[in-house]
ModelCIF file with pLDDT and N, C-alpha, C, O atoms, coordinates in Angstrom:
data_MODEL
#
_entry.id   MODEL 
#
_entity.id                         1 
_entity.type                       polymer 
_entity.pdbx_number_of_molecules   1 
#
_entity_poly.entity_id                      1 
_entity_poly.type                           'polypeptide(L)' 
_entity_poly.nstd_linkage                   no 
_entity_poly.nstd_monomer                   no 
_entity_poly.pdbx_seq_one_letter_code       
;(UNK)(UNK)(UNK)(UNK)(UNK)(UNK)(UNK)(UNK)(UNK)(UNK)(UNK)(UNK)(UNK)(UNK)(UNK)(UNK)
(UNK)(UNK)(UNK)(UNK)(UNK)(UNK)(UNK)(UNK)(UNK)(UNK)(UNK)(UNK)(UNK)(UNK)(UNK)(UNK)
(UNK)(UNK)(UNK)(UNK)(UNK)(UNK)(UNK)(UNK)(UNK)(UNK)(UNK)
;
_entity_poly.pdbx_seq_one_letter_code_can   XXXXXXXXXXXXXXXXXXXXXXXXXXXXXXXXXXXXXXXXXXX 
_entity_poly.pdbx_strand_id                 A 
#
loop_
_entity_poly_seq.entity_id 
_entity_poly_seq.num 
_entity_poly_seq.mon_id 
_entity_poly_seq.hetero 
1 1  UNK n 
1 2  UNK n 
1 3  UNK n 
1 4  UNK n 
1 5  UNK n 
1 6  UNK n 
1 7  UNK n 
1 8  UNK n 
1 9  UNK n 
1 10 UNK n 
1 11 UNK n 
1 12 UNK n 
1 13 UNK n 
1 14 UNK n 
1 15 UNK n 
1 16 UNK n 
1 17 UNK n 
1 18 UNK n 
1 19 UNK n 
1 20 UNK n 
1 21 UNK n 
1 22 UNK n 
1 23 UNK n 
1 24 UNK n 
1 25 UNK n 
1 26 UNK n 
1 27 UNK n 
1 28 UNK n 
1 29 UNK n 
1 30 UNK n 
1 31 UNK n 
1 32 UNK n 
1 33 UNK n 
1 34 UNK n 
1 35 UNK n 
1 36 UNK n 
1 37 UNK n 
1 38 UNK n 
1 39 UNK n 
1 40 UNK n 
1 41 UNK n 
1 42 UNK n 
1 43 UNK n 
#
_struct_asym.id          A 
_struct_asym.entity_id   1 
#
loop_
_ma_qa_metric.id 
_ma_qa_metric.mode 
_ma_qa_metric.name 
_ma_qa_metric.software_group_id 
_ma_qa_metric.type 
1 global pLDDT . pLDDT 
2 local  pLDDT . pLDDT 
#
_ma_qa_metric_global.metric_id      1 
_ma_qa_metric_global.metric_value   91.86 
_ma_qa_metric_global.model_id       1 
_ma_qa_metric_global.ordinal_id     1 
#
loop_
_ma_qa_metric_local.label_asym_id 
_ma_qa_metric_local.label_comp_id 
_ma_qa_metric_local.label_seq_id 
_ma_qa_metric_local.metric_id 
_ma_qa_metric_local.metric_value 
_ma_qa_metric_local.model_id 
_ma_qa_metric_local.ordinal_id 
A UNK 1  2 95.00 1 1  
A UNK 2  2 95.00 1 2  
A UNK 3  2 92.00 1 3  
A UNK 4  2 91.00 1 4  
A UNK 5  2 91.00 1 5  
A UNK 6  2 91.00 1 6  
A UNK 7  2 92.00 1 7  
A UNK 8  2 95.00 1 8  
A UNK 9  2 94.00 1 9  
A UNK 10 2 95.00 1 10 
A UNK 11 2 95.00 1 11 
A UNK 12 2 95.00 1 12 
A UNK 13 2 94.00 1 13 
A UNK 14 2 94.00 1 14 
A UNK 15 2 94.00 1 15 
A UNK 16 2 95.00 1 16 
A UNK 17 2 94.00 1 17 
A UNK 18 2 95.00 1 18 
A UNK 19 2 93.00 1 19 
A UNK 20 2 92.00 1 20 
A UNK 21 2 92.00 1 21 
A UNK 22 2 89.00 1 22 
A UNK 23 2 90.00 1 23 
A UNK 24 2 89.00 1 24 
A UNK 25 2 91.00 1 25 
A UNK 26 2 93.00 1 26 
A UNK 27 2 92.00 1 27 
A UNK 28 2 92.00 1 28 
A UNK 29 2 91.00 1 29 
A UNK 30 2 90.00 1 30 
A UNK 31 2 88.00 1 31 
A UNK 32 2 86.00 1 32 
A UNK 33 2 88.00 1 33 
A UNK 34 2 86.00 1 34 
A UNK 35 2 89.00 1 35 
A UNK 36 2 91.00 1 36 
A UNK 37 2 89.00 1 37 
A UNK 38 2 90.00 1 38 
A UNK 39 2 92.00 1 39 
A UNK 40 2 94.00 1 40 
A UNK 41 2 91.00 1 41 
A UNK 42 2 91.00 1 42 
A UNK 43 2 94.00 1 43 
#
loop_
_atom_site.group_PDB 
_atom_site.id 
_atom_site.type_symbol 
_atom_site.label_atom_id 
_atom_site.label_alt_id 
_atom_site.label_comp_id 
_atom_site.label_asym_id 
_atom_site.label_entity_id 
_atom_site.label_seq_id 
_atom_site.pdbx_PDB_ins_code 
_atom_site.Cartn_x 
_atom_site.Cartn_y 
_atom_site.Cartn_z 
_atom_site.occupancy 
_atom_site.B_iso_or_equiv 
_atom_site.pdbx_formal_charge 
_atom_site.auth_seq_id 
_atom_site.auth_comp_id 
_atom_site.auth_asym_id 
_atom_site.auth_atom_id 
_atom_site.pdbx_PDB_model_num 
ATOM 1   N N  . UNK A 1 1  ? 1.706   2.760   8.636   1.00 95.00 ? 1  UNK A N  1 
ATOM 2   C CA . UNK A 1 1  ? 0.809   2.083   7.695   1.00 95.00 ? 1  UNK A CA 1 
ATOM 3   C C  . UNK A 1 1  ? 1.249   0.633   7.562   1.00 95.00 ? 1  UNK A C  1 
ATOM 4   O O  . UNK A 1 1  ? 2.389   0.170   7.585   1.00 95.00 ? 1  UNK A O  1 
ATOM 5   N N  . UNK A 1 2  ? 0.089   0.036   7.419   1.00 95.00 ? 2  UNK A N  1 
ATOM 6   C CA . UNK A 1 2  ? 0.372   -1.643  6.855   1.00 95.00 ? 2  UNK A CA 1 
ATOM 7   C C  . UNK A 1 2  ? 0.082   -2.073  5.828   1.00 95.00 ? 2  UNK A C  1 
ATOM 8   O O  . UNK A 1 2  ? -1.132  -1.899  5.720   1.00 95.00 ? 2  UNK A O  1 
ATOM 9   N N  . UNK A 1 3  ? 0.431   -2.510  5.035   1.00 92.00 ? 3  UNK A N  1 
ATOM 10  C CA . UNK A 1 3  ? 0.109   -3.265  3.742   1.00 92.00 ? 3  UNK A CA 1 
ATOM 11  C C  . UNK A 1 3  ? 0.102   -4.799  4.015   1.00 92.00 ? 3  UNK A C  1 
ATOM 12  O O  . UNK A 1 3  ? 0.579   -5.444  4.949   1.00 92.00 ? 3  UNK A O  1 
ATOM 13  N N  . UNK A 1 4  ? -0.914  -5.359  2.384   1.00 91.00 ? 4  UNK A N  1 
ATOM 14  C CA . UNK A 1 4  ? -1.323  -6.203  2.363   1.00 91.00 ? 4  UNK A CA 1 
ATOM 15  C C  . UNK A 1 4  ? -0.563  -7.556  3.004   1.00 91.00 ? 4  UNK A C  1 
ATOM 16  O O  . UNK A 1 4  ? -1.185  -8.347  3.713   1.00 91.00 ? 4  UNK A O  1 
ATOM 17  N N  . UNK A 1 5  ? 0.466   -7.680  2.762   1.00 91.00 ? 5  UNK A N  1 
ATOM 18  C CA . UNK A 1 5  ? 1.473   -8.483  2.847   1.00 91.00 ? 5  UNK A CA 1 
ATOM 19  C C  . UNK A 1 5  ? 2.726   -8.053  4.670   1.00 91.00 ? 5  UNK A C  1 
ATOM 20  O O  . UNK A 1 5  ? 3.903   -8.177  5.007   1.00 91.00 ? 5  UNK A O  1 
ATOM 21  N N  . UNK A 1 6  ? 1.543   -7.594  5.203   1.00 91.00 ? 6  UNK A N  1 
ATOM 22  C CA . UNK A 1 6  ? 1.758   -7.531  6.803   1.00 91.00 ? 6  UNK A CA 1 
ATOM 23  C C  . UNK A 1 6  ? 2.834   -6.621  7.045   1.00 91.00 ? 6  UNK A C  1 
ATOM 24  O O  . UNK A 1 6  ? 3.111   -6.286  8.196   1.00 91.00 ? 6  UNK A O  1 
ATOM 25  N N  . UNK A 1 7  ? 3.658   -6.060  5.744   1.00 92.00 ? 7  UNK A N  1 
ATOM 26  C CA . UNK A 1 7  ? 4.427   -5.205  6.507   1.00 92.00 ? 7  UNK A CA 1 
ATOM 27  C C  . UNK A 1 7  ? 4.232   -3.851  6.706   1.00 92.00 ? 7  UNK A C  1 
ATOM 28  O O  . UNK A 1 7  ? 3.661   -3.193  5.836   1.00 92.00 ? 7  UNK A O  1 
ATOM 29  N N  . UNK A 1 8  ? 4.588   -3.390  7.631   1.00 95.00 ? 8  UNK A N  1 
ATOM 30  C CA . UNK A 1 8  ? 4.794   -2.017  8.414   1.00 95.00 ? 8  UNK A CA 1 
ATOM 31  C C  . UNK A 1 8  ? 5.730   -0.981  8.190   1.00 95.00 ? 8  UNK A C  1 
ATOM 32  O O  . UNK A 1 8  ? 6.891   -1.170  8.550   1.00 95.00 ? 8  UNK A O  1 
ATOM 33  N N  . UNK A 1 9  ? 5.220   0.704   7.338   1.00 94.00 ? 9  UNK A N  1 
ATOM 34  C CA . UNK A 1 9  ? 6.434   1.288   7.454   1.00 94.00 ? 9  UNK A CA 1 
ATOM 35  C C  . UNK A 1 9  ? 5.978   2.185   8.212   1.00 94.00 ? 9  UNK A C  1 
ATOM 36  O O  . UNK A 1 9  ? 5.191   1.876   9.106   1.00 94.00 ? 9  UNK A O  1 
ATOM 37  N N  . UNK A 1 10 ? 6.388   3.532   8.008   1.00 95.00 ? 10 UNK A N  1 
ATOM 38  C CA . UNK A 1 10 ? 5.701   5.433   8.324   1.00 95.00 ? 10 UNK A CA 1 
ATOM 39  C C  . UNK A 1 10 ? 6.765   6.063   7.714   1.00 95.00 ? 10 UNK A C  1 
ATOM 40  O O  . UNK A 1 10 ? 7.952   5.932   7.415   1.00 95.00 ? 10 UNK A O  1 
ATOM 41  N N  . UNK A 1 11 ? 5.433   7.106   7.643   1.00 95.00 ? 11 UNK A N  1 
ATOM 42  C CA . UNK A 1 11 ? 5.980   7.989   6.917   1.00 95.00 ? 11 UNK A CA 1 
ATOM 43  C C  . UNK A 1 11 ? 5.094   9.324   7.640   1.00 95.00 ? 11 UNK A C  1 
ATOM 44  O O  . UNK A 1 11 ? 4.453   9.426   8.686   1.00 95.00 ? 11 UNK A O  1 
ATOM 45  N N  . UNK A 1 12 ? 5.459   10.406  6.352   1.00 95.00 ? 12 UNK A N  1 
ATOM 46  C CA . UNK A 1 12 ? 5.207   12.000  7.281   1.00 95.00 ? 12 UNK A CA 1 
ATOM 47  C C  . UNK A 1 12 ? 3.896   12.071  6.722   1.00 95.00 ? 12 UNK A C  1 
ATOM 48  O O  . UNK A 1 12 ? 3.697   11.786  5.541   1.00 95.00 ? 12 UNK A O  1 
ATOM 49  N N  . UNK A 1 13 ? 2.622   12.579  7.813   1.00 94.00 ? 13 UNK A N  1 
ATOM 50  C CA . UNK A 1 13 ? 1.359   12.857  7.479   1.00 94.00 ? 13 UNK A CA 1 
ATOM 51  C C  . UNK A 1 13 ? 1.000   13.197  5.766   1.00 94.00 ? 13 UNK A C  1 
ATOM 52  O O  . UNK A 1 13 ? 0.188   12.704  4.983   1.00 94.00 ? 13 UNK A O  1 
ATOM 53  N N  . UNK A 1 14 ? 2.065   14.315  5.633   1.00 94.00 ? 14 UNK A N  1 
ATOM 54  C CA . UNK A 1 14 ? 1.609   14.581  4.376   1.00 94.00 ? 14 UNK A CA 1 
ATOM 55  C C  . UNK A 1 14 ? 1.569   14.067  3.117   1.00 94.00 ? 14 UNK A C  1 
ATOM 56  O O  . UNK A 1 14 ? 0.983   14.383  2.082   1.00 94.00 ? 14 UNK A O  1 
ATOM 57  N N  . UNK A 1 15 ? 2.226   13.316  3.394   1.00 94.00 ? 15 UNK A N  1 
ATOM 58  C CA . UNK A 1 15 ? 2.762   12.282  2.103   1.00 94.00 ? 15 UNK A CA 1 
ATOM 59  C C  . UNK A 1 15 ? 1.728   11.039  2.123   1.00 94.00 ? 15 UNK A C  1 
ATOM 60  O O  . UNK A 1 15 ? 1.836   10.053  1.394   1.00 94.00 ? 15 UNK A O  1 
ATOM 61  N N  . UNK A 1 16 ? 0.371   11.316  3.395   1.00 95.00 ? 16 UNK A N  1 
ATOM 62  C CA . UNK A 1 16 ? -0.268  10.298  3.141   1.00 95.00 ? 16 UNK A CA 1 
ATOM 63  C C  . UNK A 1 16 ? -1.600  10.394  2.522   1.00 95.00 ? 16 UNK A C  1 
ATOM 64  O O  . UNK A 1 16 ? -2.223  11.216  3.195   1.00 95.00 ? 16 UNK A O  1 
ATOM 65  N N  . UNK A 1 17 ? -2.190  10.042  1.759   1.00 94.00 ? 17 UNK A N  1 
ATOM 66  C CA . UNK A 1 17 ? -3.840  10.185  1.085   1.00 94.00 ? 17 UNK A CA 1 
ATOM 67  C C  . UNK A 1 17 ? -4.725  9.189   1.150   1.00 94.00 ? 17 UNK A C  1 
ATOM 68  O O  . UNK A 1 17 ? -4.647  8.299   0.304   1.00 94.00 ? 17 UNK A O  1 
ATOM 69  N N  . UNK A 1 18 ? -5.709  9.137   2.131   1.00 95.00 ? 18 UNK A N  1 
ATOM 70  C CA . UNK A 1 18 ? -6.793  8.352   1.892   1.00 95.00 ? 18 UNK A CA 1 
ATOM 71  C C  . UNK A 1 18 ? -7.335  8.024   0.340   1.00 95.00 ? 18 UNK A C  1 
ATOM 72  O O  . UNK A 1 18 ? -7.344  8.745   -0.658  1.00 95.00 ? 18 UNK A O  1 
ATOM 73  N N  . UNK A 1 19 ? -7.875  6.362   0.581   1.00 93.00 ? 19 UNK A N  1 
ATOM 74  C CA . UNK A 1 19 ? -8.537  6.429   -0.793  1.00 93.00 ? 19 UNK A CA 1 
ATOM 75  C C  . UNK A 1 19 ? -9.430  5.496   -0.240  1.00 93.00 ? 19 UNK A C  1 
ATOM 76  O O  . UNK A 1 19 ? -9.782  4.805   -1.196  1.00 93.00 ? 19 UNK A O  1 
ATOM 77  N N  . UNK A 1 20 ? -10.084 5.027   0.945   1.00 92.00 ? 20 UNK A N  1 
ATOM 78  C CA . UNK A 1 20 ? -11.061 4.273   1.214   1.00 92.00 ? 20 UNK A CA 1 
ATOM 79  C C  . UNK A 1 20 ? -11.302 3.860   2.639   1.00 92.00 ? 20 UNK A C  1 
ATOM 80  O O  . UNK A 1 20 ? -10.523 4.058   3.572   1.00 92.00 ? 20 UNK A O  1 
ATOM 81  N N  . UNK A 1 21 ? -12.526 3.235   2.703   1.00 92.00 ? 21 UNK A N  1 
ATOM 82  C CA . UNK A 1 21 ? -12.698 2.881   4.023   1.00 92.00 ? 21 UNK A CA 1 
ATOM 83  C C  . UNK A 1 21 ? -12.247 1.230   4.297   1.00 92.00 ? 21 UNK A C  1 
ATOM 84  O O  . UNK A 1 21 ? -11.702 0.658   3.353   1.00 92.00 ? 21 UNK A O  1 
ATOM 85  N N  . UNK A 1 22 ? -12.432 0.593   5.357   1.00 89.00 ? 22 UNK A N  1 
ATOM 86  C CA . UNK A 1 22 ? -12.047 -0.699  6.013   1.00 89.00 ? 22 UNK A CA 1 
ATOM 87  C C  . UNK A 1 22 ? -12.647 -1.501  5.019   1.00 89.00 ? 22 UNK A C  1 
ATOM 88  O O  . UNK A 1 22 ? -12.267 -2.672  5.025   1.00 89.00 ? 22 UNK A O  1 
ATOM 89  N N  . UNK A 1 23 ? -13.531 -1.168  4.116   1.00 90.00 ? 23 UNK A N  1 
ATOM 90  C CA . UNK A 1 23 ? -14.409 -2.327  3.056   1.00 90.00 ? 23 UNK A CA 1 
ATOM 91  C C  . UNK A 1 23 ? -13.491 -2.441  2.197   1.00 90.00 ? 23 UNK A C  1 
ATOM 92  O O  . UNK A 1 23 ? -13.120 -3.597  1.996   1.00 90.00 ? 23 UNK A O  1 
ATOM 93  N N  . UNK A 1 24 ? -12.680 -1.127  1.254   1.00 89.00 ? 24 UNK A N  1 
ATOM 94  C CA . UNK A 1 24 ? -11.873 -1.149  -0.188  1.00 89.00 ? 24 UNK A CA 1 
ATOM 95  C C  . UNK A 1 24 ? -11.761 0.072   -0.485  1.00 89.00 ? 24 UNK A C  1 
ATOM 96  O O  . UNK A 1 24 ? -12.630 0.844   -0.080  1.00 89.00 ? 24 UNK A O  1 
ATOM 97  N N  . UNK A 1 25 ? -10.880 0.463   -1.112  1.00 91.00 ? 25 UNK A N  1 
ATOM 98  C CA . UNK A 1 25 ? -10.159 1.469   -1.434  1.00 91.00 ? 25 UNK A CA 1 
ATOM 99  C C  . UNK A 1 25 ? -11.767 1.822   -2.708  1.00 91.00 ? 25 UNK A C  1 
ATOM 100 O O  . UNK A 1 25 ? -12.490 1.096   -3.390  1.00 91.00 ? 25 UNK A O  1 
ATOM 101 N N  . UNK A 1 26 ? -11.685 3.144   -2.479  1.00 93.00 ? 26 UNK A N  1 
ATOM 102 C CA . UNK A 1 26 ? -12.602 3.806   -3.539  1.00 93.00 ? 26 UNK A CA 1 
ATOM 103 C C  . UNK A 1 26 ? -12.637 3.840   -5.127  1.00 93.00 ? 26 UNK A C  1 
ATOM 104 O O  . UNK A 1 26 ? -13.573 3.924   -5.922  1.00 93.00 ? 26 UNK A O  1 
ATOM 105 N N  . UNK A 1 27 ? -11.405 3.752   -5.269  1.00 92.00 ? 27 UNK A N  1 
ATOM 106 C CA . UNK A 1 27 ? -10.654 3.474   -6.580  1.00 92.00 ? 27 UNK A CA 1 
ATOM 107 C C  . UNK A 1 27 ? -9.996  2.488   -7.179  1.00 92.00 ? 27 UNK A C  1 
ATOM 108 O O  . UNK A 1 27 ? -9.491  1.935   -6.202  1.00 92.00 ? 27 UNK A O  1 
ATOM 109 N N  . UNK A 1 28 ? -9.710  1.986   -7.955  1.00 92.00 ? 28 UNK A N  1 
ATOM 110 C CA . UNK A 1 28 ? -9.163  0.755   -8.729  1.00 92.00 ? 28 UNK A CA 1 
ATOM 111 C C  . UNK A 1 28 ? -8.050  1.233   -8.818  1.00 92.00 ? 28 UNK A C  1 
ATOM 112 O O  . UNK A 1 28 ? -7.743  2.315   -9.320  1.00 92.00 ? 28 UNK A O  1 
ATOM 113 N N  . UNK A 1 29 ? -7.061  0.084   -8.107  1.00 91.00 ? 29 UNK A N  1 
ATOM 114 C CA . UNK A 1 29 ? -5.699  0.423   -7.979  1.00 91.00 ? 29 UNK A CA 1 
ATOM 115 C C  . UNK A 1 29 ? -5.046  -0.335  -9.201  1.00 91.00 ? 29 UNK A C  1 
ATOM 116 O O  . UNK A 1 29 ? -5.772  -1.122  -9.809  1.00 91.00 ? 29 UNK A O  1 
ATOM 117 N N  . UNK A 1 30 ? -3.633  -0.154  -9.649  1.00 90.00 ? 30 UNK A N  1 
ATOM 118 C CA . UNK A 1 30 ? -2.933  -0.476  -10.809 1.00 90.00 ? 30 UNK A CA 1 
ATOM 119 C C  . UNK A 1 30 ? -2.198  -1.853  -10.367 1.00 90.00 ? 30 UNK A C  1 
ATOM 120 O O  . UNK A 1 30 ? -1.984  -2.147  -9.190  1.00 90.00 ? 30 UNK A O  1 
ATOM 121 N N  . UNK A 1 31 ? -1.859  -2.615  -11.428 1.00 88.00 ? 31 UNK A N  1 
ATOM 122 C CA . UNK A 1 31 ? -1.815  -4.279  -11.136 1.00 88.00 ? 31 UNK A CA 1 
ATOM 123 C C  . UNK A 1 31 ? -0.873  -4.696  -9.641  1.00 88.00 ? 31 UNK A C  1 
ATOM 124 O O  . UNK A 1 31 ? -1.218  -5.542  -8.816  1.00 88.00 ? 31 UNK A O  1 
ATOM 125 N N  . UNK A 1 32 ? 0.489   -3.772  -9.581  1.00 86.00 ? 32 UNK A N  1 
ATOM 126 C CA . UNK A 1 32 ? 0.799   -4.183  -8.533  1.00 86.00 ? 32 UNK A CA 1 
ATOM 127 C C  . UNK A 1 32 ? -0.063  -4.062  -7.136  1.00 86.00 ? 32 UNK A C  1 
ATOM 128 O O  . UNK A 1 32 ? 0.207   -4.795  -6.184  1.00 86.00 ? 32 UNK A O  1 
ATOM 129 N N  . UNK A 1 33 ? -0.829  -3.355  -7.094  1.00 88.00 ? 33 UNK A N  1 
ATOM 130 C CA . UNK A 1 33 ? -2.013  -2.918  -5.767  1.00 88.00 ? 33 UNK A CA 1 
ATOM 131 C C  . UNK A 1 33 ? -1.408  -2.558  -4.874  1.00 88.00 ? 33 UNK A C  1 
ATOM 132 O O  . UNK A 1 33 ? -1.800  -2.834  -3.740  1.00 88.00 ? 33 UNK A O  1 
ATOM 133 N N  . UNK A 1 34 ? 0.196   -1.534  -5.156  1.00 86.00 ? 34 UNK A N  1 
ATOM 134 C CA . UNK A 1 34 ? 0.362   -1.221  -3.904  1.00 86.00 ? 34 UNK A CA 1 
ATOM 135 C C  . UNK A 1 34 ? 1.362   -1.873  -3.324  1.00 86.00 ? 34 UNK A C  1 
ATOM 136 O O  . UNK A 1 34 ? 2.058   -1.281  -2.500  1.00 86.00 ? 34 UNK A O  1 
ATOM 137 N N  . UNK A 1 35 ? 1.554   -2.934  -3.589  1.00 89.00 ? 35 UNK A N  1 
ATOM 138 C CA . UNK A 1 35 ? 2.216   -3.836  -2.910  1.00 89.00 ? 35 UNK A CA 1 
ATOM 139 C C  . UNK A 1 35 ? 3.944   -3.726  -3.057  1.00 89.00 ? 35 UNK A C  1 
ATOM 140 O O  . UNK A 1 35 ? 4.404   -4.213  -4.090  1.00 89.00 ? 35 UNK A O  1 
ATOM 141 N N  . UNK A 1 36 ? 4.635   -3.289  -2.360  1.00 91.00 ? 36 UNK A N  1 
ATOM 142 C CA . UNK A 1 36 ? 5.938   -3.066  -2.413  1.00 91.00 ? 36 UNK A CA 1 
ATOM 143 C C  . UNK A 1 36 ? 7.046   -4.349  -2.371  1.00 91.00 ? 36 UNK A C  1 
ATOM 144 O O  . UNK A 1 36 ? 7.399   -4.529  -1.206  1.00 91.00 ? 36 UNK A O  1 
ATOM 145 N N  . UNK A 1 37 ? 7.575   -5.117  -3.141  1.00 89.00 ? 37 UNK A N  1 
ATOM 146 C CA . UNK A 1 37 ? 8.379   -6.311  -3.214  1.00 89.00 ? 37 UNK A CA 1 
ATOM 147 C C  . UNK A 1 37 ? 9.679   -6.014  -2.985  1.00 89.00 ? 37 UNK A C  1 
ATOM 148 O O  . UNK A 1 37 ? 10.180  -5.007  -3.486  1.00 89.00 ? 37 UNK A O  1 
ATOM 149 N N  . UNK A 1 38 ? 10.214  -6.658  -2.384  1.00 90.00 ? 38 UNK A N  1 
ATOM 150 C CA . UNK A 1 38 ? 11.755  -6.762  -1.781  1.00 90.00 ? 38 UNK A CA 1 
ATOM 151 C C  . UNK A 1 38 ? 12.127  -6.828  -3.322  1.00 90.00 ? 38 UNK A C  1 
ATOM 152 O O  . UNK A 1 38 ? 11.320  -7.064  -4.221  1.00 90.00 ? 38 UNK A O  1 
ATOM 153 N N  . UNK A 1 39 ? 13.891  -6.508  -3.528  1.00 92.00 ? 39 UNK A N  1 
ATOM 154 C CA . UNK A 1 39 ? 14.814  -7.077  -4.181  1.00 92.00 ? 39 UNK A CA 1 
ATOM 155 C C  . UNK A 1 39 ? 14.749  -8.474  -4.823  1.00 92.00 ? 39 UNK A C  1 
ATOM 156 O O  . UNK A 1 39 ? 14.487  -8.751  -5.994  1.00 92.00 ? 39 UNK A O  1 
ATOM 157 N N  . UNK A 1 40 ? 15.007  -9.181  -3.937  1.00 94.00 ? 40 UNK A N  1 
ATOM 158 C CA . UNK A 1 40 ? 14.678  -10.862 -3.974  1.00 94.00 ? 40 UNK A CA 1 
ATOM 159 C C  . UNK A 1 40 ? 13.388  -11.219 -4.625  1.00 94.00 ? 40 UNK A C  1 
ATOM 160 O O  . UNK A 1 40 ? 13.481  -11.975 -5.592  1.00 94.00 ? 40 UNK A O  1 
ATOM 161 N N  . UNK A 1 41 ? 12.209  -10.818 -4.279  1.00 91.00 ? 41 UNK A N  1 
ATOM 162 C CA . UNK A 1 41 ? 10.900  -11.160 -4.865  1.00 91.00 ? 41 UNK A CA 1 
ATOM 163 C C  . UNK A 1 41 ? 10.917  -10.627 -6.049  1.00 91.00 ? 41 UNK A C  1 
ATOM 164 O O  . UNK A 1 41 ? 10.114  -11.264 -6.731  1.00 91.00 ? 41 UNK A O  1 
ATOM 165 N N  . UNK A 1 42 ? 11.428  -9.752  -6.698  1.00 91.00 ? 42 UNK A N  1 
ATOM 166 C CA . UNK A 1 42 ? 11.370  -9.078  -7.977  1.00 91.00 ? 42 UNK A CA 1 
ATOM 167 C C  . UNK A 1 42 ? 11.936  -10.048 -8.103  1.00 91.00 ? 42 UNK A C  1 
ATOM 168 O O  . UNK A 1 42 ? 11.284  -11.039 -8.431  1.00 91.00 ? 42 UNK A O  1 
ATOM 169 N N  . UNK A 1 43 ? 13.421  -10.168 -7.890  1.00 94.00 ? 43 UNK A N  1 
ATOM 170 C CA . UNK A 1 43 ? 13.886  -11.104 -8.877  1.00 94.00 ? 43 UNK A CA 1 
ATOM 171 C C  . UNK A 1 43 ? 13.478  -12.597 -9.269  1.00 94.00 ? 43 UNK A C  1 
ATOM 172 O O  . UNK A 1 43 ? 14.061  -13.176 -10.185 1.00 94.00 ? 43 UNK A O  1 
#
């Protein structure tokens, strides 16, 4: 998977859940959107 911010992890099928197509996620995501921040950027 890729997220917004270009990076790349994986993980195991099951642990993964659709929530939309190539237009937007189906649902309104919570303020971070997902977005996973390093150490450094938090701080």
């Amino acid at each position: 998977v890729k997220d917004a911010k270009e990076r790349s992890f994986a993980t195991r099928q099951s642990n993964v859940f659709v929530i939309g197509t190539s237009q937007g996620p189906w649902v309104s995501l919570p303020k971070d959107k997902g977005i996973k921040l390093t150490i450094a950027e938090e701080r």
